[in-house]
Protein backbone atom coordinates (compact mmCIF):
# COMPACT_ATOMS: atom_id res chain seq x y z
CA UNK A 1 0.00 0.00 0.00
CA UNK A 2 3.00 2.23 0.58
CA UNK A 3 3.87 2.09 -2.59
CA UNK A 4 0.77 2.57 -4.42
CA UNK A 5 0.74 5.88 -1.79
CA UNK A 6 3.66 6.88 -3.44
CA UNK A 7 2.35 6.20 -7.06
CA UNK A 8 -0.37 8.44 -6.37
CA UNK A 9 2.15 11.67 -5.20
CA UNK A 10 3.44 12.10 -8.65
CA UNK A 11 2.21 12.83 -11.83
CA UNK A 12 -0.49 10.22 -13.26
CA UNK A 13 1.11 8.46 -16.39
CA UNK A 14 -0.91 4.80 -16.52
CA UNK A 15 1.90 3.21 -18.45
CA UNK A 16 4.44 4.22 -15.31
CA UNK A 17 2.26 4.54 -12.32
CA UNK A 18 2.21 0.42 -11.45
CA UNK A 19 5.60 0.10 -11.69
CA UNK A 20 6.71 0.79 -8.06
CA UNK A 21 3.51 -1.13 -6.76
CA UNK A 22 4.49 -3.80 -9.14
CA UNK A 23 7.86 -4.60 -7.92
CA UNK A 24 6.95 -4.77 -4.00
CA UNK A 25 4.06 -7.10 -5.03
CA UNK A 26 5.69 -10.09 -6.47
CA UNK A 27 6.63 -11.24 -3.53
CA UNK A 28 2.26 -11.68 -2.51
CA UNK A 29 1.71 -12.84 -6.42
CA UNK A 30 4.31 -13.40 -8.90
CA UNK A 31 3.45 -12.23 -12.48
CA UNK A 32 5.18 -10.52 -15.20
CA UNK A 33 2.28 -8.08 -15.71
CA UNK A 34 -0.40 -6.05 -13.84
CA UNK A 35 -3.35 -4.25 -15.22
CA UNK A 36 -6.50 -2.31 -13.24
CA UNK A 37 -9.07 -1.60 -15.24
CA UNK A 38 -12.30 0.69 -14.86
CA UNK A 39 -15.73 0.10 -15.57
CA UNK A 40 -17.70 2.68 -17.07
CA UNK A 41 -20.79 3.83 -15.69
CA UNK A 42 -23.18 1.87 -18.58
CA UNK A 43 -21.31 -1.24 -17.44
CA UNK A 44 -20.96 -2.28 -21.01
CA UNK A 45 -17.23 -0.67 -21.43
CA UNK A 46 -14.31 -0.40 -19.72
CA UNK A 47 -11.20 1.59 -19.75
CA UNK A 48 -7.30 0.86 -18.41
CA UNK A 49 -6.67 3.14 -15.43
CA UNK A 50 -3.28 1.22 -15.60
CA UNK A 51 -1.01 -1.13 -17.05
CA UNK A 52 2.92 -2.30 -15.97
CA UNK A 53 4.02 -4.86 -18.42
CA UNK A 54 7.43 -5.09 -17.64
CA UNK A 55 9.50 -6.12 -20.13
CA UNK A 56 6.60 -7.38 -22.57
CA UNK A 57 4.18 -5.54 -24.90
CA UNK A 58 1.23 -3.88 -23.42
CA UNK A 59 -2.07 -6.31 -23.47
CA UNK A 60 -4.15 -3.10 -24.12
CA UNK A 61 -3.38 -0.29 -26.73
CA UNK A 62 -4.26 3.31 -25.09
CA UNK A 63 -7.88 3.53 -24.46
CA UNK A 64 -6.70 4.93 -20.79
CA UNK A 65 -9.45 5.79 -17.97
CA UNK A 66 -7.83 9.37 -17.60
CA UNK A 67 -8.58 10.32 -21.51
CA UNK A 68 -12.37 10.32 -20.74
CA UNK A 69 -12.98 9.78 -24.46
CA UNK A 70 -16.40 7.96 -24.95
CA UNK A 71 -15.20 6.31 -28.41
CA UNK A 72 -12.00 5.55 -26.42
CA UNK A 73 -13.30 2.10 -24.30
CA UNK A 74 -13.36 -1.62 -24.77
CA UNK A 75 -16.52 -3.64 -24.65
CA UNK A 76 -16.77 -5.72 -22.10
CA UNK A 77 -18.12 -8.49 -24.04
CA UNK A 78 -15.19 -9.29 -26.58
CA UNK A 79 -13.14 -9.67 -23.39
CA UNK A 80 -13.39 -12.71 -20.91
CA UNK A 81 -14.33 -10.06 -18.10
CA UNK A 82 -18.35 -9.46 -17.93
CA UNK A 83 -17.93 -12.34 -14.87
CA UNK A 84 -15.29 -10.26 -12.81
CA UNK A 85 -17.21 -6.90 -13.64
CA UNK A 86 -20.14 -8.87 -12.29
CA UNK A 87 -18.22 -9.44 -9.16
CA UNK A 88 -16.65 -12.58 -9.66
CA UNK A 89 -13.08 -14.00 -10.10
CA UNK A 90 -11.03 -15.06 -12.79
CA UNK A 91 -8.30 -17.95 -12.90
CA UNK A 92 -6.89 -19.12 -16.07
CA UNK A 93 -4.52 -21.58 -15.67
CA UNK A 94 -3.45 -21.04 -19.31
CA UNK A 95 -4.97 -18.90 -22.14
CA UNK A 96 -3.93 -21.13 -24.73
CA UNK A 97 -5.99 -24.19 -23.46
CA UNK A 98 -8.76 -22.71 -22.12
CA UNK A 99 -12.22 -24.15 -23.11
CA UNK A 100 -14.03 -20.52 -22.79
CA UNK A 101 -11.54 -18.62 -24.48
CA UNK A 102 -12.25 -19.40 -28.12
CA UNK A 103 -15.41 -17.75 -27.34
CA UNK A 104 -13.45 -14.46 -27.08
CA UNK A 105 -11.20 -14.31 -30.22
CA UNK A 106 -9.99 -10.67 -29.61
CA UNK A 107 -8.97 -11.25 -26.51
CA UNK A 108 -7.36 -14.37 -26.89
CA UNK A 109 -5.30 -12.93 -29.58
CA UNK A 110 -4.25 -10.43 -27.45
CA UNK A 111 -3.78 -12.08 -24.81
CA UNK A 112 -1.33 -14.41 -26.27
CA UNK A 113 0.24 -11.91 -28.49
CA UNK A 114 1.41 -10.06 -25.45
CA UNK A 115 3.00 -13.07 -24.14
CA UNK A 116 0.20 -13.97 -21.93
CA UNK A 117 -0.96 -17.75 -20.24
CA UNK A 118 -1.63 -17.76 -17.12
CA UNK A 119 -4.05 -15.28 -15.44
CA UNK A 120 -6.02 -13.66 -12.16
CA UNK A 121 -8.40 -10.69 -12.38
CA UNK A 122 -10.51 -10.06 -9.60
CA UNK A 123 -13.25 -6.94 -9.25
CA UNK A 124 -12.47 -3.69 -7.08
CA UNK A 125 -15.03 -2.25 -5.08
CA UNK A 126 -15.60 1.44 -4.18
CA UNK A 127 -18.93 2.64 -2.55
CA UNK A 128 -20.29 -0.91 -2.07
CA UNK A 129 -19.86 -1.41 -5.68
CA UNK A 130 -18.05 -2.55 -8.46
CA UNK A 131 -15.90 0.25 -10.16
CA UNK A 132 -13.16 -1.96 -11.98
CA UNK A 133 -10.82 -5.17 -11.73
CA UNK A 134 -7.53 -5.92 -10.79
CA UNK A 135 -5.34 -8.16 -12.99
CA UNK A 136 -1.94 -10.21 -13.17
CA UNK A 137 -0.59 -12.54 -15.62
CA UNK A 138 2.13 -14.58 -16.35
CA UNK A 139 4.22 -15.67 -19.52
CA UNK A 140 4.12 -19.20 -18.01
CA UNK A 141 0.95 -21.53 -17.34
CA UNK A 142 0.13 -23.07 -14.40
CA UNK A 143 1.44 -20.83 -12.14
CA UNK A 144 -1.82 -19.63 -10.31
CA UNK A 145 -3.69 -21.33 -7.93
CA UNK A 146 -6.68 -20.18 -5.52
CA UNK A 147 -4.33 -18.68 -2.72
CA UNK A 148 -2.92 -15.87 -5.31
CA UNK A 149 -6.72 -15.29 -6.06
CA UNK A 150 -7.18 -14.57 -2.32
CA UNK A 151 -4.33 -12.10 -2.19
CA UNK A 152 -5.37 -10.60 -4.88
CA UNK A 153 -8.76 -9.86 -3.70
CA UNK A 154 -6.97 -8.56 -0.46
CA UNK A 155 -4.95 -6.41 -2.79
CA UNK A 156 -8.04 -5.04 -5.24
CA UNK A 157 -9.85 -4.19 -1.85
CA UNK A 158 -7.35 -2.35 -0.09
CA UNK A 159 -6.56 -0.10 -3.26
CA UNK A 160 -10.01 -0.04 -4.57
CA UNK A 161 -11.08 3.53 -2.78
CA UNK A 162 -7.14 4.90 -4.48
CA UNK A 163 -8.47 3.71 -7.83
CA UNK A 164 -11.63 5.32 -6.99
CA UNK A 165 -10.24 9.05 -6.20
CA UNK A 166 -7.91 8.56 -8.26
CA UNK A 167 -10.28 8.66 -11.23
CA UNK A 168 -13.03 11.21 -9.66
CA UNK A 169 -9.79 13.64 -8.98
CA UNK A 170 -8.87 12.98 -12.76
CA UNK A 171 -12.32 14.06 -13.37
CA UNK A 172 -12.53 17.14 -11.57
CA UNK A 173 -9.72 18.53 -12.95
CA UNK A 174 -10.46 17.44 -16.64
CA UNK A 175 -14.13 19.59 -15.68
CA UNK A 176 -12.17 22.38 -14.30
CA UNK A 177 -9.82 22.38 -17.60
CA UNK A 178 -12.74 22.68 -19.63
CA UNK A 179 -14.69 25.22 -17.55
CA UNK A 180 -11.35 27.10 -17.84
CA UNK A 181 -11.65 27.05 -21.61
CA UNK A 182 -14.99 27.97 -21.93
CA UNK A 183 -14.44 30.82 -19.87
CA UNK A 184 -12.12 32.07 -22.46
CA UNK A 185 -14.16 31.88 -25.00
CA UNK A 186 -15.47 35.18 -24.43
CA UNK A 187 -13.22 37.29 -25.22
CA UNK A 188 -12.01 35.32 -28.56
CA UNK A 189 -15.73 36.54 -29.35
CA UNK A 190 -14.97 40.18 -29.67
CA UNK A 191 -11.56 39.84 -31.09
CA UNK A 192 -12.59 40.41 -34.36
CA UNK A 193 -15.51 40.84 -36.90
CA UNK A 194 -14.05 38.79 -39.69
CA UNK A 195 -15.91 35.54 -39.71
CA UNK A 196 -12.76 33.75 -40.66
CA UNK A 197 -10.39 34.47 -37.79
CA UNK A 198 -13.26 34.72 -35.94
CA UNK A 199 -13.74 30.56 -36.25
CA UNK A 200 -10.23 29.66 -36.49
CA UNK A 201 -9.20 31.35 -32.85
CA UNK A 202 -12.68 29.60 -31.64
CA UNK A 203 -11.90 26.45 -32.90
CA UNK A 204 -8.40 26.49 -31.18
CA UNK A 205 -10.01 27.50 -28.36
CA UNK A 206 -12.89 24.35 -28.26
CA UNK A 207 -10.68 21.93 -29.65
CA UNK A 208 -9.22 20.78 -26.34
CA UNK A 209 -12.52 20.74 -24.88
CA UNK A 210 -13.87 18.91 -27.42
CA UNK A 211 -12.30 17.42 -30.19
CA UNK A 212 -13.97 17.72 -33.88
CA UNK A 213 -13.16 17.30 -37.51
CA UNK A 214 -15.80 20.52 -38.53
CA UNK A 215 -17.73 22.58 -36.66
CA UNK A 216 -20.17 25.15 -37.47
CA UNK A 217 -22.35 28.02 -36.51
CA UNK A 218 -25.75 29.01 -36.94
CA UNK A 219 -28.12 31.71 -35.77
CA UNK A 220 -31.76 31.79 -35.30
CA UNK A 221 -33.39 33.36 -38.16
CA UNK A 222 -35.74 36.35 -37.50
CA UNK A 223 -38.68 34.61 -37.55
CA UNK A 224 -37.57 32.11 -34.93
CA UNK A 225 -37.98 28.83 -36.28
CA UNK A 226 -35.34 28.89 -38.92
CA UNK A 227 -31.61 28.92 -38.36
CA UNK A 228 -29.04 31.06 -40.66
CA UNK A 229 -25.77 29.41 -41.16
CA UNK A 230 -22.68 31.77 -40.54
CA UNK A 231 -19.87 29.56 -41.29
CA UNK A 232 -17.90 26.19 -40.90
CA UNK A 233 -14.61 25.38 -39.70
CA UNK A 234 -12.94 21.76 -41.19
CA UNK A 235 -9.85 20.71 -40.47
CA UNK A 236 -9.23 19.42 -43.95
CA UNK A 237 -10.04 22.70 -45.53
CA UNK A 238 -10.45 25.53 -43.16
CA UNK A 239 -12.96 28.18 -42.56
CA UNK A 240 -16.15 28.17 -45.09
CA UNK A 241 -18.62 30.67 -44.83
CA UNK A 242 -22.56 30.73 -45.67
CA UNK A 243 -24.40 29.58 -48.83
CA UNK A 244 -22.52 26.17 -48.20
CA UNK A 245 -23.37 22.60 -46.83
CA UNK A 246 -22.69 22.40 -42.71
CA UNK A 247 -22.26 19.58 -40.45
C-alpha cells in the first residue's frame, strides 16, 4: 500500500504509475504483468486506469481511464471479463488451453500476443460497488492457484477507494480544464468581426474541450424557427462561410 501511496504523489502516467507497486508485489503474487481496469458507468465498457508490463508488450493499446474519451473504451463483451465486472473472479490456468476462451477471439489474440498464459483478475469495489478489476498474468501456465486469487482480492480491496479518487480527482480537474476554456471563450468573441479568424481562434479554443473534424455556426433566423448558417470550420479545408453545406 506504501507504494501505491507513493504512485499516487506524482504525476499520473498509466503506463508508469504500477511500476513501483508492481515490484513490492511479487513477492504476494508473482506475475510478469499487472493491469486495473475501470468500468464505465453503462457497465458495457471499460477503460485501463493502468497497465505495468514489464518487459513485454502492453495487453491493451491506449484507451486509458484518464482520456475520458467515450469512443475511447473496450466492450466488455469481446473480453473474458463481464464475470469479474459482475463481481466474480477469474483464474486461467493457461490462455492457450482454455475451453471458454475461443469464445473471445480478440482477446485471446491479445492475450497471447502479449505473451500472456496464465491469469487472475478479480473486481475492485468502491462505494459498495463494483468500479473496476484488478489483474496479473504470467508468460508461463500453471502458475496460479486459488491462494494468489485470495491475495489478490486482499490487494483489489485495499486499493479499490485509491483507484476510486484517483479517477473522480482525474475528473474534476479534466471539468475544471474545460470550464477554464470555456471561460475564455469570451473574449475570442470580440476579437474580431471577420468571420474567418473569428472561427479559427474559436476552434483552437474548443478543440481541447472537445475534439472535432468541422464545426459550425448558426443563428436563429428572425422569424424564430429557422436557423441562418454563418460559417464552418474543417480541419481538412479551413474556414467556409454561408451559402454552403454544414455539419
Amino acid at each position: 500500500m506504501a507504494a501505491f501511496g507513493r504512485s499516487l504523489q506524482e504525476k499520473f502516467d498509466p503506463q508508469r504509475f504500477l511500476a513501483d507497486f508492481s515490484a513490492r508485489a511479487q513477492r504476494l503474487v508473482p506475475h510478469d504483468r499487472v493491469i486495473i481496469s475501470s468500468l464505465e458507468d453503462d457497465g458495457r465498457t471499460f477503460t485501463v486506469f493502468a497497465e505495468h508490463a514489464g518487459t513485454g508488450p502492453a495487453v491493451f493499446q491506449g484507451r486509458y481511464t484518464t482520456d475520458f474519451d467515450p469512443d475511447g473504451r473496450y466492450a466488455v463483451d469481446e473480453w473474458d471479463l463481464r464475470p469479474v465486472f459482475e463481481g466474480g473472479v477469474l483464474l486461467i490456468d493457461d490462455v492457450e488451453r482454455d475451453p471458454h476462451m475461443p469464445d473471445k477471439p480478440i482477446a485471446r489474440a491479445r492475450l497471447l500476443e502479449a505473451g500472456v498464459r496464465g491469469r487472475i483478475a478479480v473486481p475492485i469495489y468502491a462505494g459498495g460497488r463494483v468500479v473496476g478489476l484488478f489483474a496479473v498474468s504470467s508468460f508461463a501456465p500453471g502458475v496460479y492457484t486459488d491462494a494468489h486469487v485470495a491475495t489478490c482480492r486482499q490487494i483489489a480491496d485495499l486499493i479499490g477507494p485509491f483507484v476510486q479518487g484517483m479517477v473522480l480527482f482525474q475528473r474534476e480537474h479534466r471539468r475544471r480544464a474545460r470550464l477554464q476554456a470555456i471561460t475564455a471563450l469570451a473574449p475570442i468573441l470580440g476579437t474580431s468581426l471577420k468571420v474567418g479568424d473569428f472561427l479559427e481562434r474559436l476552434g483552437e479554443a474548443v478543440r481541447p474541450v472537445l475534439d472535432f473534424d468541422a464545426m459550425a455556426i448558426r443563428v436563429v433566423n428572425a422569424d424564430g424557427h429557422t436557423l441562418d448558417l454563418v460559417g464552418v470550420l474543417d480541419t481538412e479545408e479551413g474556414s467556409q462561410y454561408a451559402g454552403i453545406a454544414a455539419p
